[in-house]
Protein backbone atom coordinates (compact mmCIF):
# COMPACT_ATOMS: atom_id res chain seq x y z
CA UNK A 1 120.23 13.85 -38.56
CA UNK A 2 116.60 14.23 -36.35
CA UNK A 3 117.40 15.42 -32.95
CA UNK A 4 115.44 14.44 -29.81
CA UNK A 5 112.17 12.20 -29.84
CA UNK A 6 109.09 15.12 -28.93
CA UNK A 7 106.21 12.69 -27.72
CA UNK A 8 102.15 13.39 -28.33
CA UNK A 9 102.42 14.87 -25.34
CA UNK A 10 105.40 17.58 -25.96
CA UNK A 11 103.79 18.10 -29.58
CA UNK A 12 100.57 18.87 -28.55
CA UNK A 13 102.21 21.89 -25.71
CA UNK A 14 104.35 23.02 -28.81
CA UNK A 15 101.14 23.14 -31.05
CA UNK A 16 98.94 24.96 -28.18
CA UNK A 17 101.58 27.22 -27.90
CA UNK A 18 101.89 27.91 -31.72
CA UNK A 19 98.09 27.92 -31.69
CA UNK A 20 97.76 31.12 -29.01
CA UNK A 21 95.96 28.31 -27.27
CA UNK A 22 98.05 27.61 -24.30
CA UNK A 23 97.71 31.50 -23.06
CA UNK A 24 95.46 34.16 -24.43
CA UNK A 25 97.51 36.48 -26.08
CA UNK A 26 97.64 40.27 -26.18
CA UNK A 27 97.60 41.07 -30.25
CA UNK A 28 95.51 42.95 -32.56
CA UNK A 29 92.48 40.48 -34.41
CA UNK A 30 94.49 40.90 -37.95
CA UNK A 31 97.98 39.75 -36.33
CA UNK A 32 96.07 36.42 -35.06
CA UNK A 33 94.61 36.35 -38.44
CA UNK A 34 98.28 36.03 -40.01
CA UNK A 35 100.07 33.93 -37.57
CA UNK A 36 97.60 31.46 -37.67
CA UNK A 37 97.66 31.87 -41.72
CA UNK A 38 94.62 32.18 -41.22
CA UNK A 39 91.41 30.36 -39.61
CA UNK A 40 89.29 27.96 -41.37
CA UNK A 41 85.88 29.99 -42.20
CA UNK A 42 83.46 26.87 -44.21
CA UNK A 43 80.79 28.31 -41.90
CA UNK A 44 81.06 32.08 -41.01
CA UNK A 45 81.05 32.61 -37.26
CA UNK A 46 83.60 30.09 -36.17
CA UNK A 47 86.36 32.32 -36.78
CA UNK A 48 84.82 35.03 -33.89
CA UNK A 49 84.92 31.81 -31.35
CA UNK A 50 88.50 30.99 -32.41
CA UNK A 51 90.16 34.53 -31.88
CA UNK A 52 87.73 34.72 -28.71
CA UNK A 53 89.64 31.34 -27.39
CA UNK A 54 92.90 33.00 -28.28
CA UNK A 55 93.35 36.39 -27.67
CA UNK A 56 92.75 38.54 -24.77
CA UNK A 57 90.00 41.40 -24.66
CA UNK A 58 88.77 40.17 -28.24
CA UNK A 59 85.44 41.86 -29.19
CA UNK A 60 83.20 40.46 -32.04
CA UNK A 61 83.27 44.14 -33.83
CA UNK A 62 86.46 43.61 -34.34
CA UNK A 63 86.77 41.20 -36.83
CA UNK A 64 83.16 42.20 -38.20
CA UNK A 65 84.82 45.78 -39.01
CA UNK A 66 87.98 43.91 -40.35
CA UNK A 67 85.59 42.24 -42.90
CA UNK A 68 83.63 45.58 -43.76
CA UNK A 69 86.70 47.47 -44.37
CA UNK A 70 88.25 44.91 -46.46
CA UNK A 71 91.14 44.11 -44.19
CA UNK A 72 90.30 40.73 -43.99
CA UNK A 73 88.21 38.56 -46.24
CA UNK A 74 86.73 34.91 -46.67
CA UNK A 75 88.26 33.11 -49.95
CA UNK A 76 89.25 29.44 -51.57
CA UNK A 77 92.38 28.33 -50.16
CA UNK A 78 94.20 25.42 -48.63
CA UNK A 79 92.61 22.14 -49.47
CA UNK A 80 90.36 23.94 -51.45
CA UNK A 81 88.01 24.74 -48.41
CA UNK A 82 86.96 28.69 -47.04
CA UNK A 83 89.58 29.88 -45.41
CA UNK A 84 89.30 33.88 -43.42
CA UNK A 85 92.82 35.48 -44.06
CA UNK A 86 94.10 39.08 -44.08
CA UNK A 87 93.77 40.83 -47.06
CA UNK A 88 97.58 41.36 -47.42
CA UNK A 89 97.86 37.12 -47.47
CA UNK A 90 95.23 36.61 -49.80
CA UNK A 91 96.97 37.58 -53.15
CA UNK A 92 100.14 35.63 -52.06
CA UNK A 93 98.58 32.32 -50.82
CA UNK A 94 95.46 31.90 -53.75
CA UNK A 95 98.29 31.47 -56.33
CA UNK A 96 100.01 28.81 -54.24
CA UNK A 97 96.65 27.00 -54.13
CA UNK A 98 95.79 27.17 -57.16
CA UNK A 99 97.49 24.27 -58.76
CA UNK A 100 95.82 22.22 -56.29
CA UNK A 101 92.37 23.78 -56.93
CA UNK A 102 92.61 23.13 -60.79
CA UNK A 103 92.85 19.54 -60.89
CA UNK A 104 90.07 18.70 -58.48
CA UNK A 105 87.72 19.05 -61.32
CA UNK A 106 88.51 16.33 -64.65
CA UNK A 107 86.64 13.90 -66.03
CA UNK A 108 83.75 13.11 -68.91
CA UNK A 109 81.19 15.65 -67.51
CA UNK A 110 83.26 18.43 -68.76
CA UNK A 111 84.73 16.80 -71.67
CA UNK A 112 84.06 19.62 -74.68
CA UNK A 113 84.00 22.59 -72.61
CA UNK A 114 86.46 25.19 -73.49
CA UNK A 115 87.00 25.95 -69.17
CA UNK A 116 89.38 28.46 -70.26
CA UNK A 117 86.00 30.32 -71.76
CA UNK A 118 83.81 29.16 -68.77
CA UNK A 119 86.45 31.08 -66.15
CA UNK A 120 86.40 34.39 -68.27
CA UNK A 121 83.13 34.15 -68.52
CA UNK A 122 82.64 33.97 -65.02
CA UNK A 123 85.33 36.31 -63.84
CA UNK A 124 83.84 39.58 -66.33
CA UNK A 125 79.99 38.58 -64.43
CA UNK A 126 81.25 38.73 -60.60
CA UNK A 127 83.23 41.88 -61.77
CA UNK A 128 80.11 43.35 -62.60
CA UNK A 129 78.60 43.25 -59.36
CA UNK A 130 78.59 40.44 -56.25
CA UNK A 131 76.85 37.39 -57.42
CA UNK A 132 74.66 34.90 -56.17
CA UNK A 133 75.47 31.01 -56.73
CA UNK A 134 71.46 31.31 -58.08
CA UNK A 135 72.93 34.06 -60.97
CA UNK A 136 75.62 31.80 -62.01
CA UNK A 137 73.94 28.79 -62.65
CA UNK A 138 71.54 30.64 -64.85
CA UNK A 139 74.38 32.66 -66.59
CA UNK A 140 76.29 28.86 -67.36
CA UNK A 141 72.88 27.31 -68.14
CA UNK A 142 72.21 30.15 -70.70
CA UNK A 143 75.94 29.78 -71.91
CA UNK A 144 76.61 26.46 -71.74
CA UNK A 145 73.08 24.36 -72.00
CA UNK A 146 74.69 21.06 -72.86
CA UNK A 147 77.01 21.15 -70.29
CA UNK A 148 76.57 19.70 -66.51
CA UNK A 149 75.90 23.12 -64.89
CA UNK A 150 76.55 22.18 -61.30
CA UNK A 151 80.50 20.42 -62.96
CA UNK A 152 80.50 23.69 -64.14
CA UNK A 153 80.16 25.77 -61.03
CA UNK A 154 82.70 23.55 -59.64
CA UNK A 155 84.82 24.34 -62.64
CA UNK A 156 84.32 28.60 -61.43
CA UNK A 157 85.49 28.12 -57.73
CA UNK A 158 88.72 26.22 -58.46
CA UNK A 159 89.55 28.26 -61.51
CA UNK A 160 88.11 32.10 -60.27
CA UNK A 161 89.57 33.29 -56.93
CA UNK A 162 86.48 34.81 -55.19
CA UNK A 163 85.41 36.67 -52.13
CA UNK A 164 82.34 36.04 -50.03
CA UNK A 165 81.39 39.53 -49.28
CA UNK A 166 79.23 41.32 -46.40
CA UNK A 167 77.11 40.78 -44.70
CA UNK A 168 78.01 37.21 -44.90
CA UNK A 169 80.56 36.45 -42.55
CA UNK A 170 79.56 39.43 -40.13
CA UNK A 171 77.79 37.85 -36.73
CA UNK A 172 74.94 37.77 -36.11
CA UNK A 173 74.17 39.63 -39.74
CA UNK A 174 72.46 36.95 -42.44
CA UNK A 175 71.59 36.46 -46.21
CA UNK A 176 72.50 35.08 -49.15
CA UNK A 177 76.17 34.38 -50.37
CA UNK A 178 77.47 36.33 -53.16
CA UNK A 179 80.58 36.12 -54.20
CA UNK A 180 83.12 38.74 -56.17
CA UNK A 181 86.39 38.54 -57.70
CA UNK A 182 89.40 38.52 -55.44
CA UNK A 183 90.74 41.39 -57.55
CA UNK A 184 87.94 42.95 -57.35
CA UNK A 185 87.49 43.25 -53.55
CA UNK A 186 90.73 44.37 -52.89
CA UNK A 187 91.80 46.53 -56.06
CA UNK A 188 94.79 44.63 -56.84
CA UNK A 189 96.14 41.58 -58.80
CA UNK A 190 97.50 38.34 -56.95
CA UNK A 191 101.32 37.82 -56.63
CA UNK A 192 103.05 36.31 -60.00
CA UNK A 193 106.15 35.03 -57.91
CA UNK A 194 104.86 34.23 -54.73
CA UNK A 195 107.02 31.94 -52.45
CA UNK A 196 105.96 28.37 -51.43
CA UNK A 197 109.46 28.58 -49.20
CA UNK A 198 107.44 31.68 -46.95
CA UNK A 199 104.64 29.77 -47.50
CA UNK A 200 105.86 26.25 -45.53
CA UNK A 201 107.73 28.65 -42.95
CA UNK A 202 104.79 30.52 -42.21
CA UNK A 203 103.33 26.78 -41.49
CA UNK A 204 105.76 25.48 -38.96
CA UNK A 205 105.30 29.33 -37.19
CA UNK A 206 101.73 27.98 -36.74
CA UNK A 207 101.80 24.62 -36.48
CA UNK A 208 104.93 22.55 -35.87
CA UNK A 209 107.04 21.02 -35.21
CA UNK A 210 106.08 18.99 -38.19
CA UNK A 211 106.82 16.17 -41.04
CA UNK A 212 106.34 16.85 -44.79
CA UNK A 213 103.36 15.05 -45.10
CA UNK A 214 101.64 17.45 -42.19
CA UNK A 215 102.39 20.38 -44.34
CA UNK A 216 101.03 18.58 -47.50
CA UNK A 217 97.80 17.40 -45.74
CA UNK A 218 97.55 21.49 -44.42
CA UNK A 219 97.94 23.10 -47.83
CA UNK A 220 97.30 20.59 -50.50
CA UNK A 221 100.85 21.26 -51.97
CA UNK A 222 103.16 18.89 -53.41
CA UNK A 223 106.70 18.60 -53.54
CA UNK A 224 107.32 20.01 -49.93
CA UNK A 225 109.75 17.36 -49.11
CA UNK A 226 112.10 18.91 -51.72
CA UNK A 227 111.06 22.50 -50.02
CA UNK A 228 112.07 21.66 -46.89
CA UNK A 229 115.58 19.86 -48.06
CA UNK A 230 116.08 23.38 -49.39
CA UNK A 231 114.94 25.22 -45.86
CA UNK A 232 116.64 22.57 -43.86
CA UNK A 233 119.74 24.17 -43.01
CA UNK A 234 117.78 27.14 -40.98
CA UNK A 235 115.53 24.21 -39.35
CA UNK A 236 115.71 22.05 -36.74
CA UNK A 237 115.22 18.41 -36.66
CA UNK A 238 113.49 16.00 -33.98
CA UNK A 239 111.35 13.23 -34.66
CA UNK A 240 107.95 11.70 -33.50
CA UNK A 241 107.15 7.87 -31.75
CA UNK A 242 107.19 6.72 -34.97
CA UNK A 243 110.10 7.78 -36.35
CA UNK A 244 109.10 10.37 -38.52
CA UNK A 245 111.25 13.76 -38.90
CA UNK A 246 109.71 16.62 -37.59
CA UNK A 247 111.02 20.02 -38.69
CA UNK A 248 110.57 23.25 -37.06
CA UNK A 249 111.88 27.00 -36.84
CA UNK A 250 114.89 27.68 -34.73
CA UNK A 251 113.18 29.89 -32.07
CA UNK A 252 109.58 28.86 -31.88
CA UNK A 253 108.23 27.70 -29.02
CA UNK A 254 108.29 24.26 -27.39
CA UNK A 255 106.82 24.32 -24.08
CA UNK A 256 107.71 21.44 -21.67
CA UNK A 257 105.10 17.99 -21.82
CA UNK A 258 104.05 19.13 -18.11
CA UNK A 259 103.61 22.69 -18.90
CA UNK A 260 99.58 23.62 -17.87
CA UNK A 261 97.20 23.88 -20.53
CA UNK A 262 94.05 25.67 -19.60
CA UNK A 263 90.57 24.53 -21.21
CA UNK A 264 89.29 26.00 -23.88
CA UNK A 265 86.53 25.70 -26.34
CA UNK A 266 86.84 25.25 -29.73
CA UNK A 267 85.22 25.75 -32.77
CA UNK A 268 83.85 24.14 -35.91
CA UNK A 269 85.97 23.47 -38.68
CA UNK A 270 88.87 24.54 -36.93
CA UNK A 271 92.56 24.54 -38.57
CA UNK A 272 94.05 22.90 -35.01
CA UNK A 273 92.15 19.35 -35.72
CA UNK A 274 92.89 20.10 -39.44
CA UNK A 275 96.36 20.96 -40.22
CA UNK A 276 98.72 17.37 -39.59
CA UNK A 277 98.60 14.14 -41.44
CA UNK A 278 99.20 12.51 -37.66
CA UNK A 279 96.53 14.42 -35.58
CA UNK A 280 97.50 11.79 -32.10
CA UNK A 281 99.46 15.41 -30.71
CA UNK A 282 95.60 16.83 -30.43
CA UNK A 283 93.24 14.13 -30.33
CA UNK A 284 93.14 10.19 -30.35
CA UNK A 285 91.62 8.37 -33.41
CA UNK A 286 88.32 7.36 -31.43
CA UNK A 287 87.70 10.99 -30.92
CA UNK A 288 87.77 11.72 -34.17
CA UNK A 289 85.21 9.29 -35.71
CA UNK A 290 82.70 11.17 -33.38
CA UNK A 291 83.83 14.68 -34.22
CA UNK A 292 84.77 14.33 -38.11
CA UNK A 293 81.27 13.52 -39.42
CA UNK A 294 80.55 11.37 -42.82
CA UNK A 295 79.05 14.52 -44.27
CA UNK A 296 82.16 16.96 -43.93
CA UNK A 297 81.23 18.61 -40.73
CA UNK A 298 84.14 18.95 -38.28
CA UNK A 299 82.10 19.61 -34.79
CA UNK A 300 83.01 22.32 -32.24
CA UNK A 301 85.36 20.61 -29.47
CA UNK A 302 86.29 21.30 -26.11
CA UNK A 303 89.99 20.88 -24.96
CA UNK A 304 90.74 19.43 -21.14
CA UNK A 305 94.79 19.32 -20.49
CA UNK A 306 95.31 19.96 -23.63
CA UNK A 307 93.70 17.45 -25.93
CA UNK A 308 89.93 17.08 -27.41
CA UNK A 309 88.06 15.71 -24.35
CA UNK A 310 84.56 16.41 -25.40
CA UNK A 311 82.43 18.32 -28.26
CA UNK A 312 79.98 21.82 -27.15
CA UNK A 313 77.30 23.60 -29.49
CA UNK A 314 74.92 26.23 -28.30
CA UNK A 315 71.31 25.85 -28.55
CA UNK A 316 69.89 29.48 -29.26
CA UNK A 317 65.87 29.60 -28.25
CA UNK A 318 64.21 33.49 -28.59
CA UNK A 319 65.73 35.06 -25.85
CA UNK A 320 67.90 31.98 -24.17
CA UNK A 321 71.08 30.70 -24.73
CA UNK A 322 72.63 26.90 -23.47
CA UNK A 323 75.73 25.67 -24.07
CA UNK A 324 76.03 21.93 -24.12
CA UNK A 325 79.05 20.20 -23.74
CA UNK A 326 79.23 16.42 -24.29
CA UNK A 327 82.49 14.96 -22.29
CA UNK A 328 83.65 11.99 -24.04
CA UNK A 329 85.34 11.14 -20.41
CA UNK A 330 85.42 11.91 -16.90
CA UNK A 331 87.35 14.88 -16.24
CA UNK A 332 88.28 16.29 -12.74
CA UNK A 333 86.38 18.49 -10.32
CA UNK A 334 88.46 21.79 -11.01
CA UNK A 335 87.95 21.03 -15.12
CA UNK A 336 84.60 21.20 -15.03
CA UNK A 337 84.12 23.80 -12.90
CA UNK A 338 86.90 25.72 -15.46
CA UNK A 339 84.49 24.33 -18.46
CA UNK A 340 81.60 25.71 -17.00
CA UNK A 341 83.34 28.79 -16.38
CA UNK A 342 84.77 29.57 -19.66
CA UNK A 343 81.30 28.67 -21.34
CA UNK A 344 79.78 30.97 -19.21
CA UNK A 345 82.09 33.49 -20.71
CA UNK A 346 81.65 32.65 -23.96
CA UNK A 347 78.16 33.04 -23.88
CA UNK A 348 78.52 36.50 -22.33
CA UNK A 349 80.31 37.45 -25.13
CA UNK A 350 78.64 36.09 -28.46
CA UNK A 351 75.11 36.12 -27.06
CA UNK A 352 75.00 39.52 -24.73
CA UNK A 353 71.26 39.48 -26.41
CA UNK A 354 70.18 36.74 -24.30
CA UNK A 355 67.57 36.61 -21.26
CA UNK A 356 69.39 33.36 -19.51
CA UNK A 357 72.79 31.68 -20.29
CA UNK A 358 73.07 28.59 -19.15
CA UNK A 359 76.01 26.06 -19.46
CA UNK A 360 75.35 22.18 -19.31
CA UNK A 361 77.76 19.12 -19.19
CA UNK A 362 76.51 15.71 -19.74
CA UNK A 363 78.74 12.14 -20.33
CA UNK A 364 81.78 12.03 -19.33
CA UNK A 365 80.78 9.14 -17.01
């Protein structure tokens, strides 16, 4: 039976806490990396603003050299979307995925097409050298001129795990994508038996306490109510306002509802907006019409007590840098100033290059 109600309130401390967001922490860039199983990467510099918002002393050459040296790498993962994980997680999780990734493409446009053929294909011309999405459409259309070439690419992402090497996804560095096998890149096969079990653990570490259809709408997976009948007797129970069960580890933390939370800026695409079916522990529903756009974007959020109070972006000129933060709602004196603050800080640190920094707040009225 579900133990105690935990309110928005007490799941939102819990998820902060889980998140490395209600204190910076005091770990290495590649243990973040893996507790947070890892940090959603669809564009490539968020990830330096999320371990800068969670960890204490974090330098931007730090992850860039974790990326160089193949320690950590950007791949296809949960909900089929870019995800920056630790090259030790990468072989285990991709398999897990997978499943999901295969059946996203179906259908009449690749009716015909042996994509058993089109995935070898593909696999033996990124393991030739890293690839440009430019070089595979020609190599399909050359292969495959009857067939919908951009179905096709589709048909390579889900069905080839790949790596987006450097210099993409170093800051600051540009270029072109091009892409290589995840065997590749890292010299080794993925898991055959990896464990969805470690898998939805790993989850809750990061993220809960939370229901079965949180850790579906996180990784894509099916079947997890099943997974966690079979973890359940190392779990705890509670449950939400509306009556859902909530599971969770034993020993991870749940902070009290009252407990401080300090502001902190967020970026785009981040997992912590991402990761639950019921998102009312980190933001209300009104919020997130204005940060989820039609188009796929998730914007860059600021968090005041706790909860998305506002979204930020930084508007780069030659030599100046603002940050502007749009408050969706008042917000005390001693927030602000702490806003302000913070974005001053964050400038320091992933613009040093620039002449003026310069933080600005408008709404919030």
């Amino acid at each position: 039976m579900a133990g105690e109600t935990l309110g928005p309130r007490a799941l939102n401390r819990a998820l902060l806490a889980r998140q490395m967001l209600l204190r910076r922490h005091r770990c290495t860039a590649l243990e973040a990396i893996e507790h947070l199983v890892g940090l959603q990467a669809q564009a490539p510099n968020p990830p330096y603003i999320g371990l800068w918002s969670r960890l204490e002393g974090f330098e931007f050459g730090e992850l860039a050299a974790l990326v160089q040296e193949r320690r950590a790498l950007r791949t296809v993962l949960m909900r089929g979307t870019l995800h920056l994980v630790s090259a030790r997680d990468a072989p285990a999780i991709r398999p897990l995925t997978q499943a999901v990734l295969g059946r996203v493409v179906r259908g009449r446009a690749v009716e015909g097409v042996d994509l058993e053929a089109v995935g070898e294909a593909a696999r033996r011309f990124y393991e030739e050298e890293p690839r440009t999405d430019k070089e595979l459409r020609a190599m399909l259309a050359e292969h495959w001129p009857d067939a919908d070439v951009e179905m096709l690419v589709r048909v390579v992402r889900h069905r080839v795990p790949l790596v987006q090497v450097p210099p993409r996804g170093i800051w600051g560095a540009s270029g072109v994508a091009r892409h290589t096998t995840l065997e590749t890149w890292l010299g080794r096969p993925v898991e055959d038996e990896p464990s969805v079990e470690t898998l939805v653990l790993r989850y809750l570490g990061a993220f809960g306490p939370a229901s079965a259809q949180d850790v579906r709408h996180w990784s894509g997976l099916t079947g997890l109510g099943e997974v966690l009948e079979r973890l359940a007797p190392g779990l705890v129970t509670f449950t939400d306002d509306n009556g859902r069960t909530l599971y969770d580890l034993p020993d991870a933390p749940r902070p009290s509802a009252q407990v401080p939370a300090p502001v902190r800026y967020v970026p785009d695409f981040d997992n912590l907006l991402l990761s639950h079916a019921d998102r009312a522990r980190i933001i209300t529903e009104e919020d997130r019409a204005r940060v989820f756009t039609v188009n796929g974007i998730i914007r860059a959020t600021v968090l005041v007590d706790g909860f998305v109070h506002g979204m930020w972006k930084v508007e780069r000129s030659r030599r100046d840098a603002t940050l502007r933060v749009e408050l969706f709602r008042p917000v005390a004196d001693a927030d602000l100033k702490a806003l302000v603050e913070e974005g001053e800080r964050l400038l320091a640190a992933a613009h040093p290059d620039a002449r003026t920094r310069e933080v600005v707040t408008v709404g919030g009225d």
